[in-house]
PDB file of N, CA and C in Angstrom:
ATOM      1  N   UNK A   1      93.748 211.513-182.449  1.00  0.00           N
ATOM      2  CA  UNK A   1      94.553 210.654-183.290  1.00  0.00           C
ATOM      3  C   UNK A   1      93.825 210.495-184.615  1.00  0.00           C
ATOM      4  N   UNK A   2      94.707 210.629-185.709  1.00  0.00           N
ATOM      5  CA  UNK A   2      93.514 210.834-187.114  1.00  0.00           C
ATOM      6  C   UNK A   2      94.380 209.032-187.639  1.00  0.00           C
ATOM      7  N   UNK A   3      93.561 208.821-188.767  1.00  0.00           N
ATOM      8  CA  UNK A   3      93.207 208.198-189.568  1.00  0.00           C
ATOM      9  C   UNK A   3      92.317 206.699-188.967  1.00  0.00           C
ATOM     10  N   UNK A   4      91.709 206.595-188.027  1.00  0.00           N
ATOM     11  CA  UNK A   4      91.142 205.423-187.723  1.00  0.00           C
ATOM     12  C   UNK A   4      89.750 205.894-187.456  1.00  0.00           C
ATOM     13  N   UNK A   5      88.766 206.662-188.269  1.00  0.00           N
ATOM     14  CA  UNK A   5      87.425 206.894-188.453  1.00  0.00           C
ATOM     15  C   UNK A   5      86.638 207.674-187.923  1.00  0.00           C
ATOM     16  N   UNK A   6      87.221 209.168-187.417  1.00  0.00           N
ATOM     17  CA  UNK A   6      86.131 209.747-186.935  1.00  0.00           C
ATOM     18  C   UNK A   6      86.867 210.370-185.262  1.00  0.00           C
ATOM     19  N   UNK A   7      86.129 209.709-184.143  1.00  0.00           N
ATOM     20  CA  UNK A   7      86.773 210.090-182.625  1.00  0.00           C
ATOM     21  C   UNK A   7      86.182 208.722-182.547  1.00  0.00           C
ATOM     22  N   UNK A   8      86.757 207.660-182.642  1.00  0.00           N
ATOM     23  CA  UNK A   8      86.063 205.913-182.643  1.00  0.00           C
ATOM     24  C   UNK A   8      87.180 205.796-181.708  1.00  0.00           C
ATOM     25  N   UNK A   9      89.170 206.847-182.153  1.00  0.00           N
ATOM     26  CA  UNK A   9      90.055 206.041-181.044  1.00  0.00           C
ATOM     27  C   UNK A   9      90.329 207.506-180.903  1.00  0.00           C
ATOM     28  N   UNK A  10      90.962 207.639-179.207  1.00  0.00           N
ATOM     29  CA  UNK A  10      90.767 208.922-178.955  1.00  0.00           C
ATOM     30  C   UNK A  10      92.419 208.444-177.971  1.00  0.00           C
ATOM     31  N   UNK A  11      93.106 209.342-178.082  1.00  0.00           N
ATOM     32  CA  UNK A  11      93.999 209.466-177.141  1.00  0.00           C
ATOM     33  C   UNK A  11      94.503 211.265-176.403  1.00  0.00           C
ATOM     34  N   UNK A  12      95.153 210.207-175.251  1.00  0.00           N
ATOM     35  CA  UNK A  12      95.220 211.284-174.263  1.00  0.00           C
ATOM     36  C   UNK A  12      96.613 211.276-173.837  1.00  0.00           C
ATOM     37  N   UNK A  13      97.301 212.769-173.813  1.00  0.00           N
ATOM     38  CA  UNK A  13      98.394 212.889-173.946  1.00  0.00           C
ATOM     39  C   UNK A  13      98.803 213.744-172.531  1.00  0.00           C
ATOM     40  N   UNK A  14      99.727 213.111-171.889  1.00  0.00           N
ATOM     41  CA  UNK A  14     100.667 214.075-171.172  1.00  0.00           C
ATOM     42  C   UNK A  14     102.096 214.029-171.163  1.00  0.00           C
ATOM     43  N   UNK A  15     102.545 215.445-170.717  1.00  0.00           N
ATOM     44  CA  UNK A  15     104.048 215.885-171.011  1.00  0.00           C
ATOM     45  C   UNK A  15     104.034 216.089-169.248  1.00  0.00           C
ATOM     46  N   UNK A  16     105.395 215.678-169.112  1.00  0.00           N
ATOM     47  CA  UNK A  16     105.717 215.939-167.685  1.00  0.00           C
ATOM     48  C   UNK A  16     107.486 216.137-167.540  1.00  0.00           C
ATOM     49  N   UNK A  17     108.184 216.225-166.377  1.00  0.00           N
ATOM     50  CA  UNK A  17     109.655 216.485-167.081  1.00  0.00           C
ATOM     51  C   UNK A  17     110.450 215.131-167.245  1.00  0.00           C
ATOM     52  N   UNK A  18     109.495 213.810-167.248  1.00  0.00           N
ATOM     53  CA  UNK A  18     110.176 212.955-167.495  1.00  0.00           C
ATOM     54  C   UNK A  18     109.679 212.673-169.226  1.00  0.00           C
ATOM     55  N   UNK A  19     109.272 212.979-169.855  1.00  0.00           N
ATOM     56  CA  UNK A  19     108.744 212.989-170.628  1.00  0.00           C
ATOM     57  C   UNK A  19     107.432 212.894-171.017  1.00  0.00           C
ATOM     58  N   UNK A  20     107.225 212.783-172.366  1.00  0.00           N
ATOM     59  CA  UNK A  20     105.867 212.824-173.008  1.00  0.00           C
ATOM     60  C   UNK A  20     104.960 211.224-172.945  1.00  0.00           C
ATOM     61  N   UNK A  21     103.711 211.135-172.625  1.00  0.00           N
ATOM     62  CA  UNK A  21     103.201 209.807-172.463  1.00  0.00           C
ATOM     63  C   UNK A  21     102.007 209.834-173.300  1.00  0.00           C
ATOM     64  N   UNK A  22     101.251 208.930-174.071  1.00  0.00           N
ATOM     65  CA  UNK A  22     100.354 208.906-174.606  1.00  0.00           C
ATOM     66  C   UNK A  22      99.088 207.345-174.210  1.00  0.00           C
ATOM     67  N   UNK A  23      98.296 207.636-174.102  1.00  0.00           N
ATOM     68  CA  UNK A  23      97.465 206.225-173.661  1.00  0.00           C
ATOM     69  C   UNK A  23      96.271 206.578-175.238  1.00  0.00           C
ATOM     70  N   UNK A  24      95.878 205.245-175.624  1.00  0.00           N
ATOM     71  CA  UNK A  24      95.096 205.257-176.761  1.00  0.00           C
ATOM     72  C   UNK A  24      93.818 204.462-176.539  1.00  0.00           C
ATOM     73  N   UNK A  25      93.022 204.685-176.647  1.00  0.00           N
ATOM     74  CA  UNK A  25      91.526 203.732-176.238  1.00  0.00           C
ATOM     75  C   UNK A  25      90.787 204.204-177.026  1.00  0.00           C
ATOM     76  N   UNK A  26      89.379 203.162-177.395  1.00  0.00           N
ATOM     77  CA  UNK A  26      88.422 203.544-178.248  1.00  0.00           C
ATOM     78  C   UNK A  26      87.090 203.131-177.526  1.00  0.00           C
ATOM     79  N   UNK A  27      86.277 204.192-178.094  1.00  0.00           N
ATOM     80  CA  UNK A  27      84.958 204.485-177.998  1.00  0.00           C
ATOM     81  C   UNK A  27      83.658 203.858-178.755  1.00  0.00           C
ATOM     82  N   UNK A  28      84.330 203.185-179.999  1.00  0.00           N
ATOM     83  CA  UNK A  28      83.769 202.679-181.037  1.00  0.00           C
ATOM     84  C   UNK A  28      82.464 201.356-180.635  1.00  0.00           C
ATOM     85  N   UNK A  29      82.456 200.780-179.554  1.00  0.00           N
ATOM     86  CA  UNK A  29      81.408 200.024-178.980  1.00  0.00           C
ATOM     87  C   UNK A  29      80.842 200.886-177.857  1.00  0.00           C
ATOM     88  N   UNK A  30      79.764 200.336-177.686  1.00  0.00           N
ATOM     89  CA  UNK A  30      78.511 200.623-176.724  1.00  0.00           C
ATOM     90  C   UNK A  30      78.309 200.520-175.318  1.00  0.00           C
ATOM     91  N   UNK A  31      79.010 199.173-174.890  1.00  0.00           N
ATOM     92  CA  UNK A  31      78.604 198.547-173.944  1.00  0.00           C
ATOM     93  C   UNK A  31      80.762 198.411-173.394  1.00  0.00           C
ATOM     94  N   UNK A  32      81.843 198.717-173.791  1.00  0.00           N
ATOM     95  CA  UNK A  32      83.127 198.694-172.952  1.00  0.00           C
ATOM     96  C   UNK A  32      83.699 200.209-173.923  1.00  0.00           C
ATOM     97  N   UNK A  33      84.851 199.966-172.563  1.00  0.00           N
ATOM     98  CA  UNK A  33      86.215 201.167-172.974  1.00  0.00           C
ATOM     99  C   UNK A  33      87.601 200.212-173.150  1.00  0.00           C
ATOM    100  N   UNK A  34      87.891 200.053-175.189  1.00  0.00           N
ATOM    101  CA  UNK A  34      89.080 199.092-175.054  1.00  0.00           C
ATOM    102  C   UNK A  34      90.201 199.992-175.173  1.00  0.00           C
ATOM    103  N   UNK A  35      91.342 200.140-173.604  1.00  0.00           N
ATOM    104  CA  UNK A  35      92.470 200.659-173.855  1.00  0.00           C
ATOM    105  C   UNK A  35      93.361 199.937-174.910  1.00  0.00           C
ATOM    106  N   UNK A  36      94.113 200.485-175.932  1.00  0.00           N
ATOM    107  CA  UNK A  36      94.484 199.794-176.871  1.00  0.00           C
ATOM    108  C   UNK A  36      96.088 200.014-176.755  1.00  0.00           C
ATOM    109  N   UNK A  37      96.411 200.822-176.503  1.00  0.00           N
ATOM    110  CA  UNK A  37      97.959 200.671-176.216  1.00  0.00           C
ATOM    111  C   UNK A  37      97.897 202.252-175.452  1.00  0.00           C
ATOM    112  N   UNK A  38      99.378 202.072-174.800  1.00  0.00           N
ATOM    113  CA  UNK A  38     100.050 203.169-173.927  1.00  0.00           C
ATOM    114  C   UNK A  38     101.767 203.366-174.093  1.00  0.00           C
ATOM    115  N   UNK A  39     102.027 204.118-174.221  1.00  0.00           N
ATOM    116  CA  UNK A  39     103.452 204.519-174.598  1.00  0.00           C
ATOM    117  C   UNK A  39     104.123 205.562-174.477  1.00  0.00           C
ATOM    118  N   UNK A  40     105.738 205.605-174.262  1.00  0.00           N
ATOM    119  CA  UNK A  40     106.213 206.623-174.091  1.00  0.00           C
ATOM    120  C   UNK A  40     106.595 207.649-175.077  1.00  0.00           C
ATOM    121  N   UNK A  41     106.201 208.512-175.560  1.00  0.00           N
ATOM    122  CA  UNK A  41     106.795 209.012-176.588  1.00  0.00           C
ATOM    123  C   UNK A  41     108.253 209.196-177.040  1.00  0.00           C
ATOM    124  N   UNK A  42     109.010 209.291-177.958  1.00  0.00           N
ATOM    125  CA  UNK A  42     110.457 209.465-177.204  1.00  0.00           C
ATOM    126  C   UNK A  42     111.193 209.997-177.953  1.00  0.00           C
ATOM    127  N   UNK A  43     110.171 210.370-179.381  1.00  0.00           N
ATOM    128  CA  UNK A  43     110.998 212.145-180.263  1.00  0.00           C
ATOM    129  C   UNK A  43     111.365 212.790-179.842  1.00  0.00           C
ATOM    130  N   UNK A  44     111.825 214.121-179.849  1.00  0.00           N
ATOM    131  CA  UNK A  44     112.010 215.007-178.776  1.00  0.00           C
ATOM    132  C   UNK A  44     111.792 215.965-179.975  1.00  0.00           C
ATOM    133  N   UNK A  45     111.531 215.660-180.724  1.00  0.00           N
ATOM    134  CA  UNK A  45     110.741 217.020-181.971  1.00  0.00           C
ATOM    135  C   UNK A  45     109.733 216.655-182.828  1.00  0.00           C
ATOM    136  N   UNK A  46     108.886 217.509-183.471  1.00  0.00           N
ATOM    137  CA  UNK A  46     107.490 217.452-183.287  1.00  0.00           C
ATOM    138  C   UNK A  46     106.486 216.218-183.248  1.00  0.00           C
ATOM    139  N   UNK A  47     105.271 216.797-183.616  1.00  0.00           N
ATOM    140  CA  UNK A  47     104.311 216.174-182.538  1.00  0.00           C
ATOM    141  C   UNK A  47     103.400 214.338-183.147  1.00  0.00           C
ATOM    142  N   UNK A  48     104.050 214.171-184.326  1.00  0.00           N
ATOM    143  CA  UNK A  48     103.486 213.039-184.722  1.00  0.00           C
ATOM    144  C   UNK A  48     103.979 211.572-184.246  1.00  0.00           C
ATOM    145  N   UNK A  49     102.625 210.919-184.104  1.00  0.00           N
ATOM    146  CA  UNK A  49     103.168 209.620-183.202  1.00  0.00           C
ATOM    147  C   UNK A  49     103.778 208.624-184.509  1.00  0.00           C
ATOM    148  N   UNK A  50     105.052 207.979-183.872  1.00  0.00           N
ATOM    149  CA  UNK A  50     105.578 207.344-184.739  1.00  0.00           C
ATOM    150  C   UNK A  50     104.546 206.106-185.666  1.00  0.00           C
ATOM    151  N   UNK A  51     105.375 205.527-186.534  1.00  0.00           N
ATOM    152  CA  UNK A  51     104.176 204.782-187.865  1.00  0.00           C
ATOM    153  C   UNK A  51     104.385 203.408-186.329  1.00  0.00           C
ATOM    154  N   UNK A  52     105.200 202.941-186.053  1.00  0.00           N
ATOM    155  CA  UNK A  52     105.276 201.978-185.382  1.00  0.00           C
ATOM    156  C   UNK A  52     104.303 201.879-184.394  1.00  0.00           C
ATOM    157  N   UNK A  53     103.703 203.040-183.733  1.00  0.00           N
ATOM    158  CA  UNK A  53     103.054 202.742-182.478  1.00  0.00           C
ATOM    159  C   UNK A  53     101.219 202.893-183.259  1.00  0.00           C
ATOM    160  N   UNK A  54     101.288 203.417-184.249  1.00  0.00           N
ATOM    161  CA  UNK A  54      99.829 204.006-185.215  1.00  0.00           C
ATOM    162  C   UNK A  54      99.355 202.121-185.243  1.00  0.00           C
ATOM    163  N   UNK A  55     100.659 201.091-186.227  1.00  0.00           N
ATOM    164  CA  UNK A  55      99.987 200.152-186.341  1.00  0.00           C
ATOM    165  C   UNK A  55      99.764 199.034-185.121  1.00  0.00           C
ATOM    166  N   UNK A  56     100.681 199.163-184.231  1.00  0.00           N
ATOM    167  CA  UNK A  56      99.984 198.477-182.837  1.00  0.00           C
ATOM    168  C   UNK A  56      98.360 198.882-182.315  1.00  0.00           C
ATOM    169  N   UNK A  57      98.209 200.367-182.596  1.00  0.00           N
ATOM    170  CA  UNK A  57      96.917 200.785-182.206  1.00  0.00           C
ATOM    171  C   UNK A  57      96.006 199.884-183.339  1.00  0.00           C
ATOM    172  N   UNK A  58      96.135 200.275-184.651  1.00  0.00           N
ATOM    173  CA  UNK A  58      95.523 199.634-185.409  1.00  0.00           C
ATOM    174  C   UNK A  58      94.744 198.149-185.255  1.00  0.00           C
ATOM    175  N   UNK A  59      95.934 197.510-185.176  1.00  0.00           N
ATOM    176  CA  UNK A  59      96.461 195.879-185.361  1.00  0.00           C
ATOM    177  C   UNK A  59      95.396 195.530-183.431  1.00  0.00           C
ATOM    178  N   UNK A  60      95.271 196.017-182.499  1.00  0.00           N
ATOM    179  CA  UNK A  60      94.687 195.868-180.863  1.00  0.00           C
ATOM    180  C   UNK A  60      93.119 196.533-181.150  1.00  0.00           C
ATOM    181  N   UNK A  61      92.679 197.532-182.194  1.00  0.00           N
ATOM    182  CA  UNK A  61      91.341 198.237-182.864  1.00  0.00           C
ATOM    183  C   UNK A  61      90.807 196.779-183.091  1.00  0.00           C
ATOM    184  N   UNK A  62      91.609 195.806-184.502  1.00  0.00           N
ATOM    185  CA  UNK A  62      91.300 195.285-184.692  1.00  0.00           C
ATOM    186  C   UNK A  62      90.649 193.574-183.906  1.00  0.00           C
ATOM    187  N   UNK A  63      91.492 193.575-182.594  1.00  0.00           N
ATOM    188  CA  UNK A  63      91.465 192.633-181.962  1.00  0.00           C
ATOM    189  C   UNK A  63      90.141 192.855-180.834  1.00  0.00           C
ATOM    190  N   UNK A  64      90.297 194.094-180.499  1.00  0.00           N
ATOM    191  CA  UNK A  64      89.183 195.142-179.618  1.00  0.00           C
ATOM    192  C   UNK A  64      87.761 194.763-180.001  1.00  0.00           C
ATOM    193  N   UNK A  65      87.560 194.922-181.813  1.00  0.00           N
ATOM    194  CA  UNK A  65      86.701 194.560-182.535  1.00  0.00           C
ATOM    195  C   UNK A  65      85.725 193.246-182.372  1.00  0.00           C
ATOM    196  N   UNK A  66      87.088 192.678-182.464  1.00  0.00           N
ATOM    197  CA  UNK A  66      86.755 190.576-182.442  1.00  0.00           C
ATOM    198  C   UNK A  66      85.862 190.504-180.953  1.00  0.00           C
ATOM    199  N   UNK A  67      87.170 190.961-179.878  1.00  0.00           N
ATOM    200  CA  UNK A  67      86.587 190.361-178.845  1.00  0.00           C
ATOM    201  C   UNK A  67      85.351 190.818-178.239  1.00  0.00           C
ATOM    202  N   UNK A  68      84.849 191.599-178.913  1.00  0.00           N
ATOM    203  CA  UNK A  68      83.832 192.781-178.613  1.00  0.00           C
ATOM    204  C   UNK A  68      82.395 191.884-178.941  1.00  0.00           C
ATOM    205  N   UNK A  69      82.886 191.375-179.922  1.00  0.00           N
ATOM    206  CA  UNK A  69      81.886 190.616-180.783  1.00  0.00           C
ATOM    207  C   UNK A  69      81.819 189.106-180.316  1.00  0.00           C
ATOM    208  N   UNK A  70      82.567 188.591-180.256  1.00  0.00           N
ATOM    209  CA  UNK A  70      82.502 187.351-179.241  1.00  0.00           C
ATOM    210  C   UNK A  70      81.919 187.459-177.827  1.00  0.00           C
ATOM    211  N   UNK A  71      82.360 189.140-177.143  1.00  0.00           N
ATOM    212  CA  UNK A  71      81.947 188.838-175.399  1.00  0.00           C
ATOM    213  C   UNK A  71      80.395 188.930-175.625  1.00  0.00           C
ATOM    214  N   UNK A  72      80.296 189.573-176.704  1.00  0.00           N
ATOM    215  CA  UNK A  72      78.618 190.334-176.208  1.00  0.00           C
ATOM    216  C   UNK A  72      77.325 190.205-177.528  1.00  0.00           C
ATOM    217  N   UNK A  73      78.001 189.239-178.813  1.00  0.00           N
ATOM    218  CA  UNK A  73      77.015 188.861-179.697  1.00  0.00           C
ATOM    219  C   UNK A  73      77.351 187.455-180.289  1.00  0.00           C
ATOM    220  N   UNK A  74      77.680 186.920-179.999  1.00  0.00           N
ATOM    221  CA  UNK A  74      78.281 185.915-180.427  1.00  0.00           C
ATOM    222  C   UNK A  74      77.391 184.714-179.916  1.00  0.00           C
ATOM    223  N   UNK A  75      76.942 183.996-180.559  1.00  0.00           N
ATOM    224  CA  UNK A  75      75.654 182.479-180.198  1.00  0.00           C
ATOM    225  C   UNK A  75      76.079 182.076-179.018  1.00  0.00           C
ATOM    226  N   UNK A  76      75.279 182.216-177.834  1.00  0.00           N
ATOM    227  CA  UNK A  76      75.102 181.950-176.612  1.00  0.00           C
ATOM    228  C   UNK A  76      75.167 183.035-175.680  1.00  0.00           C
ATOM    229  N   UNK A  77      75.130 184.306-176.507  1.00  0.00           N
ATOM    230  CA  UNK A  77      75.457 185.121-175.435  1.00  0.00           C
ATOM    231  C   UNK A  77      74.523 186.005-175.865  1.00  0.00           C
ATOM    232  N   UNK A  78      73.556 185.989-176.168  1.00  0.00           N
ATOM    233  CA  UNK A  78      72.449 186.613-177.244  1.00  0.00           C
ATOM    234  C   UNK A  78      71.749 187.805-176.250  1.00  0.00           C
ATOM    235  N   UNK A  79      71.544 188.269-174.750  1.00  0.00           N
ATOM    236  CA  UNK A  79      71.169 189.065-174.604  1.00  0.00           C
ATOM    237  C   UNK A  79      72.755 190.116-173.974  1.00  0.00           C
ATOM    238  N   UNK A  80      73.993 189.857-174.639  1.00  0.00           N
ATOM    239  CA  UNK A  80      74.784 191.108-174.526  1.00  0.00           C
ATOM    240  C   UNK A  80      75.352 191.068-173.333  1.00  0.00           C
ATOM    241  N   UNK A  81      75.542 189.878-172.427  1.00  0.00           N
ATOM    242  CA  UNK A  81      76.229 190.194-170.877  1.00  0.00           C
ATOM    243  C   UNK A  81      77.485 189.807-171.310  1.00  0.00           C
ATOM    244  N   UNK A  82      78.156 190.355-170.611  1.00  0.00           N
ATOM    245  CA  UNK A  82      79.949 189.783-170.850  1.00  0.00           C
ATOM    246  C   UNK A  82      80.117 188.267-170.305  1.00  0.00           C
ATOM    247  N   UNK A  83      80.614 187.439-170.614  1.00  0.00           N
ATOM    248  CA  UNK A  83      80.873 186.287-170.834  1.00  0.00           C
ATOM    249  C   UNK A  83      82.513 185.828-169.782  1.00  0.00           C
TER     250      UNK A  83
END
């Protein structure tokens, strides 16, 4: 998946005969795996994921971010255990 920095969000795609499915998760922390959205695809011509489902990924990156930072650095939680 391009424009969100690199392979930070990585998705994984399958086609089957009920259709096309996509799951989106990022790699971008150390210590979890945040699935960020999952969806059905439902173009039926070519291969770009719609703008609608890009900014849900975005907009859950960003939330992924927060809570990332609250479970595991955030004052009181100073040696990194999940909370």
């Amino acid at each position: 998946m391009k424009g969100f920095g690199g392979g930070h969000v990585i998705e994984v795609v399958e086609n089957d005969r009920a259709g096309a499915f996509r799951v989106v998760y990022t790699v971008a922390v150390q210590k979890a795996v945040y699935v960020l959205h999952a969806f059905q695809k439902k173009s039926k011509t070519g291969i770009k994921t719609p703008k609608e489902e890009i900014v849900k990924v975005r907009d859950r990156l960003g939330q992924a971010a927060a809570d990332y930072q609250k479970r595991y650095f955030d004052e009181g939680n100073k040696e990194g255990e999940v909370s």
